[in-house]
Protein backbone atom coordinates (compact mmCIF):
# COMPACT_ATOMS: atom_id res chain seq x y z
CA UNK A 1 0.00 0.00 0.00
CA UNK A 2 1.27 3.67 -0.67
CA UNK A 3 1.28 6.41 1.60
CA UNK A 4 0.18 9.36 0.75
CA UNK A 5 2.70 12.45 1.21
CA UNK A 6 1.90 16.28 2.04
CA UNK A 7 4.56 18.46 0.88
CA UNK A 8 4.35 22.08 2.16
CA UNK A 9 6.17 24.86 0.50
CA UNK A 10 7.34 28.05 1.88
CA UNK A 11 8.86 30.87 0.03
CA UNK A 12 11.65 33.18 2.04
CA UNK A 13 13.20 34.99 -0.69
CA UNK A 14 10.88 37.17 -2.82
CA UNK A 15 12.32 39.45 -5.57
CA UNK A 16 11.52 42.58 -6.67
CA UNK A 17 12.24 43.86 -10.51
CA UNK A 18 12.78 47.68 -10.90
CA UNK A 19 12.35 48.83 -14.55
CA UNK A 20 14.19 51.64 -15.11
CA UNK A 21 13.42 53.84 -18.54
CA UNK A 22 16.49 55.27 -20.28
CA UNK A 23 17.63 58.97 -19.25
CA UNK A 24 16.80 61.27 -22.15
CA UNK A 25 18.39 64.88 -22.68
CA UNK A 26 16.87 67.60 -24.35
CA UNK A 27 16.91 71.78 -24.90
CA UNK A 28 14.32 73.05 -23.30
CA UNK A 29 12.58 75.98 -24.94
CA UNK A 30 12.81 78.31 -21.54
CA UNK A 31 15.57 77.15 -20.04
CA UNK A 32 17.67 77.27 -23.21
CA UNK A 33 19.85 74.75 -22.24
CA UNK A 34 20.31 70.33 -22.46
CA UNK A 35 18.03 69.19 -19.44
CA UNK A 36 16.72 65.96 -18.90
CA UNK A 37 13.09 65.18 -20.13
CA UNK A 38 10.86 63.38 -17.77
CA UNK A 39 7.25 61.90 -18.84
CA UNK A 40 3.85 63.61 -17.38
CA UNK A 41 3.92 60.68 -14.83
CA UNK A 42 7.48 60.52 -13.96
CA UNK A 43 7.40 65.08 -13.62
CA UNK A 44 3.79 64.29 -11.49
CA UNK A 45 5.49 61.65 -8.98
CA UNK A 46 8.30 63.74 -8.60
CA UNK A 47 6.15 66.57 -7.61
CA UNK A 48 3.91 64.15 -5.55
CA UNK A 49 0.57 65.61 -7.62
CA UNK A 50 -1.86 63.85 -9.66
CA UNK A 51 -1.41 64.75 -13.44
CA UNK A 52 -4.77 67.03 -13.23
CA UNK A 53 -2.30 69.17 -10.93
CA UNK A 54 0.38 69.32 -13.01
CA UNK A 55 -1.66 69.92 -16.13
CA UNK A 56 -2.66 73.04 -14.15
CA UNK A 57 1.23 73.61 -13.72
CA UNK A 58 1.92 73.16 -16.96
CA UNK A 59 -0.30 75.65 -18.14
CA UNK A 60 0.25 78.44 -15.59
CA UNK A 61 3.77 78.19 -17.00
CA UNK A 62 5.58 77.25 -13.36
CA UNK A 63 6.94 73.88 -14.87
CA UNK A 64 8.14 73.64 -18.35
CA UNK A 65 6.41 71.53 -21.04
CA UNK A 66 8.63 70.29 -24.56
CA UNK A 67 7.11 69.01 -27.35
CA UNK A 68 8.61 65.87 -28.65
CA UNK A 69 8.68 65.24 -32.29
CA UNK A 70 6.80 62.16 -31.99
CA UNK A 71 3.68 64.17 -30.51
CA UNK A 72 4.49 63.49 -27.12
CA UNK A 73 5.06 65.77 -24.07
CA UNK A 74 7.67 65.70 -21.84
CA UNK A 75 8.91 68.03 -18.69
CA UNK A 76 11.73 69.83 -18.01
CA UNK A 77 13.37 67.55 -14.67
CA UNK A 78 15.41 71.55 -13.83
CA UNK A 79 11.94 73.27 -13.42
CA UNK A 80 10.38 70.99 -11.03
């Protein structure tokens, strides 16, 4: 006759996987220098706003907005 087994399992390592995007430099318009280009959600974490918030930031003219060629929008990291 066979016996029947339990076999418990019980994880103690867990791993977490960061993704990180690649850094990319552009001239901003106002600043008139190379300055790294952050996306809406990147610019509205580092703030610590929701992106209604910095929409409203972007358009008073307090943070700086550049137009990518590819239709995009992307924020100036130096005027956060």
């Amino acid at each position: 006759m066979k016996k029947k087994r339990r076999i418990r399992v019980i994880v103690t390592r867990r791993r977490t996987l960061r993704i990180q995007f690649p850094v990319i430099r552009v001239r901003c318009p106002v600043c008139e220098r190379e300055v790294v280009a952050l996306t809406t959600s990147e610019a509205a974490a580092a703030l610590g706003v929701e992106a209604l918030a910095l929409g409203e930031l972007l358009a008073a003219g307090t943070v700086h907005a550049i137009h990518m060629v590819s239709g995009s929008l992307r924020v100036c990291r130096d005027s956060l």
